[in-house]
Protein backbone atom coordinates (compact mmCIF):
# COMPACT_ATOMS: atom_id res chain seq x y z
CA UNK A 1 53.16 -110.65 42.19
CA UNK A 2 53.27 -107.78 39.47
CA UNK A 3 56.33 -105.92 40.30
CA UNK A 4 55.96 -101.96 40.60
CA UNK A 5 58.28 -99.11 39.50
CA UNK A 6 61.09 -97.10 41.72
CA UNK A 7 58.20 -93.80 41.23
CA UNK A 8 55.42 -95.91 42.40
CA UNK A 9 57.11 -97.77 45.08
CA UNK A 10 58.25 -93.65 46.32
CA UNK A 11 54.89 -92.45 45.57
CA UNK A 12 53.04 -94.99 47.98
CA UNK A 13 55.70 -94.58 50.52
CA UNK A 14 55.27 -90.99 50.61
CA UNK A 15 51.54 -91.72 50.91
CA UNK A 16 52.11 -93.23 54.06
CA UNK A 17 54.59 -91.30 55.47
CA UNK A 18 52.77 -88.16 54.74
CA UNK A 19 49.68 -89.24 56.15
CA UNK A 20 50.60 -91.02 59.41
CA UNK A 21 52.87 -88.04 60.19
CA UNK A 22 50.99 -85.05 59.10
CA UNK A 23 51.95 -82.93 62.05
CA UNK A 24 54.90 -84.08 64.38
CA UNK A 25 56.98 -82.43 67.31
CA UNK A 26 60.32 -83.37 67.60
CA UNK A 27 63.19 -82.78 70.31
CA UNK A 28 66.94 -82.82 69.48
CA UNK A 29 69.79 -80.70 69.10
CA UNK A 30 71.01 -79.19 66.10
CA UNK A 31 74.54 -80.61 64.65
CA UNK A 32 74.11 -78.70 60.96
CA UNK A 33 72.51 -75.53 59.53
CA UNK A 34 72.53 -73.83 56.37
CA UNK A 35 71.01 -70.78 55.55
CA UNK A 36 70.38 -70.63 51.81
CA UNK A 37 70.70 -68.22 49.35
CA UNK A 38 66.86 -68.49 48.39
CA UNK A 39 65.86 -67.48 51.79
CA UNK A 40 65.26 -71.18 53.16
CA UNK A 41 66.67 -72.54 55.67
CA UNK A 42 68.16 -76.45 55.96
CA UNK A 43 68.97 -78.55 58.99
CA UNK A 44 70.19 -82.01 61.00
CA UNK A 45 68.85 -82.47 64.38
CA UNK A 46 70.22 -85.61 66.04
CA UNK A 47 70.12 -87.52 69.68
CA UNK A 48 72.29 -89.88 70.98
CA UNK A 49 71.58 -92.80 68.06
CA UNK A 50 69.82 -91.56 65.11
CA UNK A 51 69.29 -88.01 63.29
CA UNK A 52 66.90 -86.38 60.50
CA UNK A 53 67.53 -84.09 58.08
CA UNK A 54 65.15 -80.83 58.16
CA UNK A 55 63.92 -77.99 56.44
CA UNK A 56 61.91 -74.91 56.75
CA UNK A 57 60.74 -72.38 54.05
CA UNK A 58 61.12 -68.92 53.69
CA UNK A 59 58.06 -67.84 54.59
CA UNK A 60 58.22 -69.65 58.37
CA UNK A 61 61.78 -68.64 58.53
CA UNK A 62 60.71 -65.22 58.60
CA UNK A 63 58.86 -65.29 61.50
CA UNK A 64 61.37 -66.84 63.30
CA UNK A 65 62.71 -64.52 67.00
CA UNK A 66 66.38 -66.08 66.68
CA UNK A 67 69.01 -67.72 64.80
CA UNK A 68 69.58 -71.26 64.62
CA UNK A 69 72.99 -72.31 65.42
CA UNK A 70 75.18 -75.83 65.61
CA UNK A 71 74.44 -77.01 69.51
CA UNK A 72 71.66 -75.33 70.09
CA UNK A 73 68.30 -78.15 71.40
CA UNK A 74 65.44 -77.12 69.57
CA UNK A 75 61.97 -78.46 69.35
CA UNK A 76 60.30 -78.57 65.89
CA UNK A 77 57.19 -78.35 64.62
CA UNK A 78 56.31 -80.09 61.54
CA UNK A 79 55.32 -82.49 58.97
CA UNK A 80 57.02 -84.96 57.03
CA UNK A 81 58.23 -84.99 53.59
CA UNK A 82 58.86 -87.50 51.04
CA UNK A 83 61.22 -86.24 47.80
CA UNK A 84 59.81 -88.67 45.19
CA UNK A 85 63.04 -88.53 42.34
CA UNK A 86 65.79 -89.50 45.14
CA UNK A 87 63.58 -91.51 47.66
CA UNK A 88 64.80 -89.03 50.50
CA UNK A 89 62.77 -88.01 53.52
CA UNK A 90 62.50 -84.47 55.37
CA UNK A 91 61.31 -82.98 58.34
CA UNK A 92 59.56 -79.79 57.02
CA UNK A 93 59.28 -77.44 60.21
CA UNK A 94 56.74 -74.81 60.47
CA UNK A 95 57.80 -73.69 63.82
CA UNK A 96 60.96 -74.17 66.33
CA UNK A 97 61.52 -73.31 69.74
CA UNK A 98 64.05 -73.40 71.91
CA UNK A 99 64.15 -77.31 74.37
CA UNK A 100 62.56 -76.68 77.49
CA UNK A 101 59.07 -77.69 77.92
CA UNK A 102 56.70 -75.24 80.57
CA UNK A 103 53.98 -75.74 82.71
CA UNK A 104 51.31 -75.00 79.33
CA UNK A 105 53.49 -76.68 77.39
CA UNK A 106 53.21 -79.80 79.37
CA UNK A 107 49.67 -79.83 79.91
CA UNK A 108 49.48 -79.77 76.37
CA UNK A 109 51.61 -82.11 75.22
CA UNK A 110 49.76 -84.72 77.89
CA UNK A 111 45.89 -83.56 76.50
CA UNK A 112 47.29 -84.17 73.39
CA UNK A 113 48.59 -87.88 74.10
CA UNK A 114 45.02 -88.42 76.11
CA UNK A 115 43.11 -87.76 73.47
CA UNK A 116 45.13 -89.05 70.59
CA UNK A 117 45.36 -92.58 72.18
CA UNK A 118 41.23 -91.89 72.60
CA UNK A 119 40.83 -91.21 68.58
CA UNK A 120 40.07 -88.00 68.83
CA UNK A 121 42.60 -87.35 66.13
CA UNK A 122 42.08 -90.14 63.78
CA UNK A 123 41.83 -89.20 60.01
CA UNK A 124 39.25 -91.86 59.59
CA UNK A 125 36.55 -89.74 61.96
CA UNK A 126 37.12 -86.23 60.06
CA UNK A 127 33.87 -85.46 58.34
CA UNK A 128 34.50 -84.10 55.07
CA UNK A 129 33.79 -80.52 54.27
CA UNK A 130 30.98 -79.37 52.17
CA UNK A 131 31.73 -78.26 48.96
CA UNK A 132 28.87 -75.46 48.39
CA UNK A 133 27.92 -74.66 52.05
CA UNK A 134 24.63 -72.23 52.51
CA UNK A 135 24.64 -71.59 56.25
CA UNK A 136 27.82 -70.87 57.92
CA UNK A 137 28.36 -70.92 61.72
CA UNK A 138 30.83 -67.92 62.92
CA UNK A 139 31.94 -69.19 66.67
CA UNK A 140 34.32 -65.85 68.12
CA UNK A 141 34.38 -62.92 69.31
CA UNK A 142 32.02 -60.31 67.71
CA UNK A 143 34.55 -57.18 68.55
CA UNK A 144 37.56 -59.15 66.97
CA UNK A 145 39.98 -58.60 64.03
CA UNK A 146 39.23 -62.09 62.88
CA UNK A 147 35.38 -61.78 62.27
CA UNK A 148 35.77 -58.64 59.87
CA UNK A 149 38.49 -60.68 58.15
CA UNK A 150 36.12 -63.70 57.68
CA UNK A 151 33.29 -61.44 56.52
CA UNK A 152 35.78 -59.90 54.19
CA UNK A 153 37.29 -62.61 52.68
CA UNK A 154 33.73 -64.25 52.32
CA UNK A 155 32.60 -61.00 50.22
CA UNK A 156 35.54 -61.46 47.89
CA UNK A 157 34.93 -65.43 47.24
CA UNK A 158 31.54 -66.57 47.61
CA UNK A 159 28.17 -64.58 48.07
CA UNK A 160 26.00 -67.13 47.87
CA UNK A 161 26.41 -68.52 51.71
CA UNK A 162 24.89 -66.99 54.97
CA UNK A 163 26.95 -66.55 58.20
CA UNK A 164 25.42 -66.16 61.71
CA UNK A 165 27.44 -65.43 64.60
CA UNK A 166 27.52 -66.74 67.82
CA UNK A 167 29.48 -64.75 70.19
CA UNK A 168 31.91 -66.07 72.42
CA UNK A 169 34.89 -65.04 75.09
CA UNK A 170 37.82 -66.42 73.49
CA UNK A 171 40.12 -65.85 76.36
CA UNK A 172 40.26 -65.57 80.29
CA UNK A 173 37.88 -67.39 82.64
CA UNK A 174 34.93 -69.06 81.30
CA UNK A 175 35.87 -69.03 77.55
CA UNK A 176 36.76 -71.91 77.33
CA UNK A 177 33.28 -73.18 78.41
CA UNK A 178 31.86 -70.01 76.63
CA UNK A 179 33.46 -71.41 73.18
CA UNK A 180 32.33 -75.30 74.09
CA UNK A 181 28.45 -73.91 74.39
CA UNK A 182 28.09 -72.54 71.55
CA UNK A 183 29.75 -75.23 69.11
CA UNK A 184 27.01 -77.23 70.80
CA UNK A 185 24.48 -74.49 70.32
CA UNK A 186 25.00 -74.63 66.60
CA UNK A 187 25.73 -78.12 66.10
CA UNK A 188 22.02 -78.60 67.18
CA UNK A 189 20.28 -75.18 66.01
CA UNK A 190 17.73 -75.93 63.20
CA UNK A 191 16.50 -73.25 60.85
CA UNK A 192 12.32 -73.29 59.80
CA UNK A 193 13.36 -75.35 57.05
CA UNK A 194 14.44 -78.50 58.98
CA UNK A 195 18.08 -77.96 58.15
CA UNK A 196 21.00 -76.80 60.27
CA UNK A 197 24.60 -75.30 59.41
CA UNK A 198 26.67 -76.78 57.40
CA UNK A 199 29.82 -76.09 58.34
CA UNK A 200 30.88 -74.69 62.03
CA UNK A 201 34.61 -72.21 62.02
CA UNK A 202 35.27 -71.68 65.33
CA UNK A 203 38.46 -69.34 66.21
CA UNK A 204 40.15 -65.98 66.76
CA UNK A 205 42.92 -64.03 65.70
CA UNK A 206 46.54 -64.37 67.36
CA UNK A 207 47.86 -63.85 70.50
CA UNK A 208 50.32 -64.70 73.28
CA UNK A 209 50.12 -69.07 74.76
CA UNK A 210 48.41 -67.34 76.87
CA UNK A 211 45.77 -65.47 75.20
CA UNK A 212 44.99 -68.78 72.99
CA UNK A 213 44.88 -71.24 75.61
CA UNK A 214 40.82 -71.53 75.80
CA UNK A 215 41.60 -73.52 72.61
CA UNK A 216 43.05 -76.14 74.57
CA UNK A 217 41.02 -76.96 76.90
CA UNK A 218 39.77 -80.61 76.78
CA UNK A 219 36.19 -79.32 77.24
CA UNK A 220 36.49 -77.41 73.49
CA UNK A 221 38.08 -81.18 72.62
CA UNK A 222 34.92 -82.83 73.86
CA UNK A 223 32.95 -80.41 72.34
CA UNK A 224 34.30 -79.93 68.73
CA UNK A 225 35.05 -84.17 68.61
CA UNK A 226 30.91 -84.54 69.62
CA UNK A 227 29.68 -82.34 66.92
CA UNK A 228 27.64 -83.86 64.29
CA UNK A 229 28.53 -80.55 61.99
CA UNK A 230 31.89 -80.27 59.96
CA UNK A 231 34.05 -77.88 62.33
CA UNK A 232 36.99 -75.76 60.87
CA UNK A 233 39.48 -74.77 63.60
CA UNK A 234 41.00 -71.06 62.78
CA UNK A 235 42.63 -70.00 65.90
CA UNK A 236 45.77 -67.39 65.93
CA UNK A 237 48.30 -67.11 63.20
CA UNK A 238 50.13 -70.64 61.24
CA UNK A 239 52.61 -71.18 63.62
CA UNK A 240 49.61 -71.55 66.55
CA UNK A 241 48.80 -75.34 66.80
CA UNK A 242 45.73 -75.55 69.42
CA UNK A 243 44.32 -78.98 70.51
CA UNK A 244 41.34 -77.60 68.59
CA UNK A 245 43.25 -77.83 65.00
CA UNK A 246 43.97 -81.77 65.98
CA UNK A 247 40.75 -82.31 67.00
CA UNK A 248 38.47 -80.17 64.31
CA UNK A 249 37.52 -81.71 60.60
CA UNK A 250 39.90 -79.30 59.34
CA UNK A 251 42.95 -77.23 60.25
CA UNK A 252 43.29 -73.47 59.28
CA UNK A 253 46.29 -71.38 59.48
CA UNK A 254 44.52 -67.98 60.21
CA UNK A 255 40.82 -66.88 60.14
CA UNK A 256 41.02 -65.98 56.83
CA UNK A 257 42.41 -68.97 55.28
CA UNK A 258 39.55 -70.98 57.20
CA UNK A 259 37.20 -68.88 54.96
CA UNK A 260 39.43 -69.92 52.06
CA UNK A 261 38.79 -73.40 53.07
CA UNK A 262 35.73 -72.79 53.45
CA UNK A 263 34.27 -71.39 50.24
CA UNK A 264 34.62 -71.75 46.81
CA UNK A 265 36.37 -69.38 45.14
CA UNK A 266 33.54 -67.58 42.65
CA UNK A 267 36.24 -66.75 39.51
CA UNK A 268 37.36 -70.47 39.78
CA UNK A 269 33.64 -71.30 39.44
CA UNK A 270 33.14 -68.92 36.30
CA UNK A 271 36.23 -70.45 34.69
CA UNK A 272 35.14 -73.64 35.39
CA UNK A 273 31.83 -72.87 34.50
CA UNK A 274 33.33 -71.51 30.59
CA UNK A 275 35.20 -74.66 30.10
CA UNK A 276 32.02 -76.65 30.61
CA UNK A 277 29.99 -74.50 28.40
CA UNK A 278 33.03 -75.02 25.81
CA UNK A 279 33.21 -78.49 26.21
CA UNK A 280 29.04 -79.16 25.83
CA UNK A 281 29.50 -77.34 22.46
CA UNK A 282 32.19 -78.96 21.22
CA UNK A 283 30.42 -82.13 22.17
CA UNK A 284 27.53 -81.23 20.34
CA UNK A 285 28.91 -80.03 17.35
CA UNK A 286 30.51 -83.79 16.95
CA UNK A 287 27.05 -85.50 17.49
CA UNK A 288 25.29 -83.21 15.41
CA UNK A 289 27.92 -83.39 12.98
CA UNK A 290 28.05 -87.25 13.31
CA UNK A 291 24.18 -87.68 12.64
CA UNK A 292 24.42 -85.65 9.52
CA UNK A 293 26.77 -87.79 8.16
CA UNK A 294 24.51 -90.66 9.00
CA UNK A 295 21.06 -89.28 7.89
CA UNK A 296 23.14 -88.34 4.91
CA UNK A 297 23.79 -92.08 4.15
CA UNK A 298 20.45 -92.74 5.15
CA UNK A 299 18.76 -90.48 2.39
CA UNK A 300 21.42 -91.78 -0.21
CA UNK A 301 20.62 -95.42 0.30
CA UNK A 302 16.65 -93.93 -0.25
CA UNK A 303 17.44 -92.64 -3.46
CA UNK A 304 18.82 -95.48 -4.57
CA UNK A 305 15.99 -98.00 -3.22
CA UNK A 306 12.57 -95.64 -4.04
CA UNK A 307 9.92 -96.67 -6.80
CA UNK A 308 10.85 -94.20 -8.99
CA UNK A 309 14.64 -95.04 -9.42
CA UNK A 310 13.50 -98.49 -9.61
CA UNK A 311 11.02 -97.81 -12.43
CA UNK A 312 13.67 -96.26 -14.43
CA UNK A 313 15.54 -99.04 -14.15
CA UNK A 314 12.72 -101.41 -15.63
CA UNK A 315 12.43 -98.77 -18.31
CA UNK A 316 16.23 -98.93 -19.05
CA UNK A 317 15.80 -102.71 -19.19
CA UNK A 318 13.17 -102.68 -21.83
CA UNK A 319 14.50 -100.59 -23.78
CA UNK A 320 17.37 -102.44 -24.41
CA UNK A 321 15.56 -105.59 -24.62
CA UNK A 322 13.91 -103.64 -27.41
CA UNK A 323 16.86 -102.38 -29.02
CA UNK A 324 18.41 -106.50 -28.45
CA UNK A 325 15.20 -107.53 -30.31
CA UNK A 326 15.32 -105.22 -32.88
CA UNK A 327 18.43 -105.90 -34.11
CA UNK A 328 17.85 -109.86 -33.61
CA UNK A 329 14.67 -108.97 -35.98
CA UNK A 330 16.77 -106.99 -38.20
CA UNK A 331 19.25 -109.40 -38.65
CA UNK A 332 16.76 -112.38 -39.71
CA UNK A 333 14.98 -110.41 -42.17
CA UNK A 334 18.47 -109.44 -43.82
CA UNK A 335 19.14 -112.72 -43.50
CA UNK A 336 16.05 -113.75 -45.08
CA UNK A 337 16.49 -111.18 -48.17
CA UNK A 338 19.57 -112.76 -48.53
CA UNK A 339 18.17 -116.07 -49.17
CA UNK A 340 15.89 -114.62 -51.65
CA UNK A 341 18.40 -113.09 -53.54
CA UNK A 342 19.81 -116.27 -53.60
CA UNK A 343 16.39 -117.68 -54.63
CA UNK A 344 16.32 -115.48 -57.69
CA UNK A 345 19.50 -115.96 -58.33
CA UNK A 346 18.74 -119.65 -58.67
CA UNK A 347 15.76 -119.12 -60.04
CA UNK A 348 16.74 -117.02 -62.52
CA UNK A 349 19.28 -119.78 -63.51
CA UNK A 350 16.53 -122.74 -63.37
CA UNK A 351 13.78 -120.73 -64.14
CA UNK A 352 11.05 -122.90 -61.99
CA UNK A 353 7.73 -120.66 -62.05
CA UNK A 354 6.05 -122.95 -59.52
CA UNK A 355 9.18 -122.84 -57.12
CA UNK A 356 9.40 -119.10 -57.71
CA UNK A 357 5.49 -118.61 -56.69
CA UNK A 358 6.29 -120.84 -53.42
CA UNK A 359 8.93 -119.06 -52.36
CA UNK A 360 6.76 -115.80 -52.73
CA UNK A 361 4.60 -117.31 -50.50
CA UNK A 362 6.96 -118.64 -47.89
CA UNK A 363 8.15 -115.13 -47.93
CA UNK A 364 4.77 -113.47 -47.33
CA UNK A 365 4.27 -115.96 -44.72
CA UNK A 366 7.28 -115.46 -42.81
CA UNK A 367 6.88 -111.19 -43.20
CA UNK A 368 3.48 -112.00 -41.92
CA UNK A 369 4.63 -114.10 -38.90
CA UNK A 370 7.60 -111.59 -38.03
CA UNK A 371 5.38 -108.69 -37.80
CA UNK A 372 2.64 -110.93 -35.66
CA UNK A 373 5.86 -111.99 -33.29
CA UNK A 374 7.18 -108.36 -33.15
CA UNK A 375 3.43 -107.07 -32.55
CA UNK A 376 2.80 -109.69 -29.52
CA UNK A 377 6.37 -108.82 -28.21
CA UNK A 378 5.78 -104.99 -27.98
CA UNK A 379 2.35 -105.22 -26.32
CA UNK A 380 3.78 -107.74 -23.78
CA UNK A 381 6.63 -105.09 -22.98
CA UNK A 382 3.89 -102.22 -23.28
CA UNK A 383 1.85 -103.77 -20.41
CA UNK A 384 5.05 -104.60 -18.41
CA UNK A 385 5.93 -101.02 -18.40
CA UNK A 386 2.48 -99.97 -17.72
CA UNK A 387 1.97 -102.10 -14.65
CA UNK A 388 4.90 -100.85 -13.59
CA UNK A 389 3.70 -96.98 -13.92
CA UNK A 390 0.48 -98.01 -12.07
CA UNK A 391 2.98 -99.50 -9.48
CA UNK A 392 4.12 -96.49 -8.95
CA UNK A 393 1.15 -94.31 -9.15
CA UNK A 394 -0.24 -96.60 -6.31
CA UNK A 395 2.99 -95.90 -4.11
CA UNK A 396 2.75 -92.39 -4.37
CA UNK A 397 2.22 -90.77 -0.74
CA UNK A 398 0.25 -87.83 -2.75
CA UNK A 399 -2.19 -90.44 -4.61
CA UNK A 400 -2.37 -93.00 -2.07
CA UNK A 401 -5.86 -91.65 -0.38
CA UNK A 402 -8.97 -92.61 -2.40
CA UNK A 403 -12.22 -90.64 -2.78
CA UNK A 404 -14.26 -90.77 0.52
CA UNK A 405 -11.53 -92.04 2.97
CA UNK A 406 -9.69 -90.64 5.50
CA UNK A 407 -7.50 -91.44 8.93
CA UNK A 408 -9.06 -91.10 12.58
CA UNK A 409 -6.25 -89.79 15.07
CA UNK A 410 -6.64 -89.70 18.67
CA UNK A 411 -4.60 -88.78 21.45
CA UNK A 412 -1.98 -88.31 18.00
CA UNK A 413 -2.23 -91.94 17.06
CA UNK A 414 -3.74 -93.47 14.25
CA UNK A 415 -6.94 -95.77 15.17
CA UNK A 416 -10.05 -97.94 13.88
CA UNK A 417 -13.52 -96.96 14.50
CA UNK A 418 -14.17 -99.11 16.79
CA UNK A 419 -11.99 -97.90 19.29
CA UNK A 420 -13.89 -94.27 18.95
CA UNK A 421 -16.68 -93.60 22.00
CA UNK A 422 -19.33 -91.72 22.62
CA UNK A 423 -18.22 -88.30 23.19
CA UNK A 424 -14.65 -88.75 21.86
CA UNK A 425 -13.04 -85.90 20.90
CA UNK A 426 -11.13 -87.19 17.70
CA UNK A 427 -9.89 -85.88 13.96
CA UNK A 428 -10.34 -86.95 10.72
CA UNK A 429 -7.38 -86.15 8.23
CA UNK A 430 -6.02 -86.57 4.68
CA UNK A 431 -3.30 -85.27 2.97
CA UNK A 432 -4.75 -81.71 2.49
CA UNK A 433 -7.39 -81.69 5.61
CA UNK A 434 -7.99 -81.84 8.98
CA UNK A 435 -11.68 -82.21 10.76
CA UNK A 436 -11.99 -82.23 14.46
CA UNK A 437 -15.39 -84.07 15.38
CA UNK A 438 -16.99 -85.41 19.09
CA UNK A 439 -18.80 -89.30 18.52
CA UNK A 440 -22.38 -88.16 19.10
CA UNK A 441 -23.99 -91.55 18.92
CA UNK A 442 -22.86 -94.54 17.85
CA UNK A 443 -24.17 -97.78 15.93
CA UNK A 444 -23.29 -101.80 15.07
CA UNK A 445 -24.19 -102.62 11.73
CA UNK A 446 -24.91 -105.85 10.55
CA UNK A 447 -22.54 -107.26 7.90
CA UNK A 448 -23.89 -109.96 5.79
């Protein structure tokens, strides 16, 4: 087994913790509290065997009605906390009430244990949210604070979605069936185009346990868990936990912040949109930098393979082969004239006429043969170098077309004539000309 670090070991515990307690509601009395200079507030709560060490943020503190003192039995409202560096786990509350559970309060703590032990609140089942929604479903109250607040929000973030409302009672008799219609009414609605919403935010603004309790009602439950559509739950202000935030895909503090959720946010989009646009060009730049560098190499290695750089090189070689034999040449006749200055010498002391005439001719002879050699030698090198010029001539791209010829394209490839019909549209081309032409008729001649 490959052993893990302390951070990693932390980091998957907090994993789990945080995700199998996302939201929990816990009774016990308070035996420590600290109010902190930074405006948060920290806590124990203990019962008879075990306690938990707690914490709640400035911003929840705020909106709390009383002090917390040493004694008092609270019941919290929260999530759990992992602190990765020192391994320690918290009890983050969001809300805290005084111990002593009513007759709402105990209806909804048994709905909630019903339909939790059903799977209505299983993370597995959420349906994810879509990331660029088009159609919006707005289930509350047409006259309420919380649809303007939607709308405006929605103006500021995103204009490229559509929101229909359907309105609902959100409190008193019947709303809670009211509320339970309509998800159902546009879970199933379908536009012209064979689509339907994509995303469902059913809510209202807040109010007293009273006013909010359509929300948790296990026919809103049924109906919210049922959808086939991604609902958002947005009901009262982020203290307000409804059995409609446990059961919906996704949990919003306030109406608002469901259209938050909800929608991209349009400046993130242009930002994110930039870096893109930055990151293509710099991407581009490299390639095209890259495959300069390469056809660079590429026309370099050209240069040094093409016919003409090649014939220069066969020049350069004859030409010293010329300059070799010269001097080889050179050097035998000087040798030679040394040898007849010897001759004379010799002669001169032994005075032979008929040696003397001899040697003339030996000399004559061997003039005679040396030019003949040196003649044959520069006409063999002449027509090397002249082949080689015709070589060329017959590579040239510009010369390579004789008198009378020409290529037949169609459909911009080159092809015979026999694969020309009648009625072909086709061109004829060269270097310098280009003939469009239809096959009128068309013949087999006999080869012989």
């Amino acid at each position: 087994m490959k052993p893990i670090t302390v951070s990693g070991l932390n980091t998957q515990i907090k994993s789990i913790l945080e995700s199998h307690f996302e939201i929990v509601y816990v009774e016990g009395e308070v035996s420590k509290v600290t109010y902190h200079s930074s405006g948060h507030m920290y806590f124990t709560i203990k019962d008879e065997k075990s306690a938990i060490n707690c914490a709640m943020w400035k911003s929840n503190l705020s909106k709390m009605k009383f002090k917390l003192k040493v004694g008092d039995k609270i019941l919290v409202y929260g999530a759990i906390n992992l602190y990765i560096p020192r391994g320690e786990y918290k009890l983050i509350a969001q809300s805290i009430t005084p111990s002593g559970i009513g007759e709402l309060q105990l209806a909804f703590e048994r709905l909630k244990e019903e339909l939790s032990k059903l799977g209505y609140f299983d993370i597995e089942k959420k349906k994810p949210l879509p990331k660029f929604p088009k159609r919006i479903a707005l289930i509350t109250s047409s006259t309420g604070a919380a649809l303007q607040d939607m709308l405006r929000v929605a103006k500021k973030r995103w204009l490229l979605s559509k929101f229909y409302l359907f309105d609902v009672l959100v409190q008193g008799d019947g709303a809670a069936e009211d509320i339970a219609r309509k998800i159902k009414k546009a879970d199933e609605y379908i536009f012209d185009d064979g689509d339907g919403f994509d995303l469902i935010i059913v809510g209202r603004g807040g109010g007293s346990k009273e006013d909010l309790w359509a929300f948790n009602e296990r026919v809103v439950a049924d109906a919210i868990y049922e959808a086939k559509t991604p609902i958002i739950s947005a009901v009262g202000h982020e203290i307000d936990y409804l059995i409609s935030d446990f059961v919906a895909d996704k949990r919003a503090a306030t109406p608002s912040n469901a259209i938050e959720i909800a929608l991209p946010d349009k400046n993130e989009m242009l930002m994110m949109i930039d870096e893109m646009i930055n990151s293509f060009n710099f991407r581009y730049e490299t390639i095209l930098h890259k495959k300069e560098k390469i056809l660079s190499h590429l026309f370099e290695l050209f240069e040094a393979n093409s016919i003409f750089n090649k014939l220069l090189e066969k020049q350069r070689e004859i030409k010293f082969t010329k300059n070799q034999y010269l001097s080889k040449i050179n050097s035998i006749i000087e040798k030679k004239e040394n040898n007849l200055i010897n001759l004379r010498k010799a002669f001169e002391i032994m005075s032979p006429l008929k040696k003397l005439h001899q040697q003339k001719e030996e000399m004559e002879f061997l003039k005679t043969s040396i030019k003949s050699v040196t003649s044959e030698i520069l006409k063999m090198k002449e027509k090397q170098l002249n082949s080689l010029k015709e070589l060329f001539e017959i590579s040239n791209p510009k010369k390579r077309e004789k008198e009378g010829f020409g290529e037949i394209i169609k459909n911009n490839k080159r092809v015979s004539l026999n694969e020309i019909k009648i009625d072909d549209i086709f061109f004829i081309e060269n270097t310098k000309i280009t003939i469009k032409a239809k096959a009128l008729d068309k013949k087999e001649r006999d080869v012989l």
